[in-house]
Protein backbone atom coordinates (compact mmCIF):
# COMPACT_ATOMS: atom_id res chain seq x y z
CA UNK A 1 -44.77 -43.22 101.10
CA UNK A 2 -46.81 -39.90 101.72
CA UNK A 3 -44.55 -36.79 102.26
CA UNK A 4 -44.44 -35.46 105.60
CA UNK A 5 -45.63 -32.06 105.61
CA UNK A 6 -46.21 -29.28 108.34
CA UNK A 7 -49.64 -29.33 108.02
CA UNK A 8 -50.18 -33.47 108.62
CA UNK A 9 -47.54 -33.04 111.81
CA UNK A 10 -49.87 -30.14 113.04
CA UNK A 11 -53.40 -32.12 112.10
CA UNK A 12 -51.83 -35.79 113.76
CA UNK A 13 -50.36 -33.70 116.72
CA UNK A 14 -53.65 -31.69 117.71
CA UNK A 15 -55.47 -35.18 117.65
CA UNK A 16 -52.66 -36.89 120.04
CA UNK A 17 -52.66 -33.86 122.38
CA UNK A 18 -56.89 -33.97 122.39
CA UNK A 19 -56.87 -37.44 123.00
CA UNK A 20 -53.96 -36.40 125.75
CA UNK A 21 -56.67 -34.21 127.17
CA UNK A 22 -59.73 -36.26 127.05
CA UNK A 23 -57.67 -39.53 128.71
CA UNK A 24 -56.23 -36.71 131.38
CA UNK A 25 -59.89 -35.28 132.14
CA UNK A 26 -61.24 -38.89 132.63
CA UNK A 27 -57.91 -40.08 134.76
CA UNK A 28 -60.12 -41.38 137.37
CA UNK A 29 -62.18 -43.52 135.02
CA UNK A 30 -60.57 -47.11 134.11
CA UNK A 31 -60.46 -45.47 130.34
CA UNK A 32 -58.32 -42.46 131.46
CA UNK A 33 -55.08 -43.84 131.54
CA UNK A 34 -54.79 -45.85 128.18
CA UNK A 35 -56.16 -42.47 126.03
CA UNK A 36 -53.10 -40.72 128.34
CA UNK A 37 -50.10 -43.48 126.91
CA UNK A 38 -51.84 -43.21 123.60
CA UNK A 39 -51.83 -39.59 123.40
CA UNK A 40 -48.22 -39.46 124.79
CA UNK A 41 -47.44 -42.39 122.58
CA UNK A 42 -48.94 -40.75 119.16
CA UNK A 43 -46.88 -37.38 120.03
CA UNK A 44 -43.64 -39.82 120.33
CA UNK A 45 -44.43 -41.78 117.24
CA UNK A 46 -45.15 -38.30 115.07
CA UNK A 47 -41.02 -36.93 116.44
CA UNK A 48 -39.71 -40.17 115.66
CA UNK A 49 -41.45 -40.31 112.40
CA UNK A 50 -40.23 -36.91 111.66
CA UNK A 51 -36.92 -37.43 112.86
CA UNK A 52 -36.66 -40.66 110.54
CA UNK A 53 -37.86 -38.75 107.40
CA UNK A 54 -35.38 -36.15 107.80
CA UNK A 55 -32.34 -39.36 107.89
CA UNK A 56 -33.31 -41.21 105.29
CA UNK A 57 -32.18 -41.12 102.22
């Protein structure tokens, strides 16, 4: 399993918030809500990622 490092949580977390951005921009497009939950979803997924590499053991 790859170690996870400040610099891959910074990288994965400016593509989430972009994608964030781009889905908010376009919100009145049909495409503009699914990039919103997948930006909101990646940023979820990278805490709960980090939060599960700091428990286990």
């Amino acid at each position: 399993m790859p170690e996870f490092t400040l610099l891959n949580a910074a990288i994965t977390t400016c593509i989430a918030a972009g994608v964030m951005t781009v889905g908010f921009a376009a919100r009145e497009t049909r495409w503009g809500t699914p990039l919103m939950m997948f930006g909101i979803v990646g940023l979820l997924a990278i805490i709960g990622y980090g939060i599960v590499d700091l428990v286990s053991f």
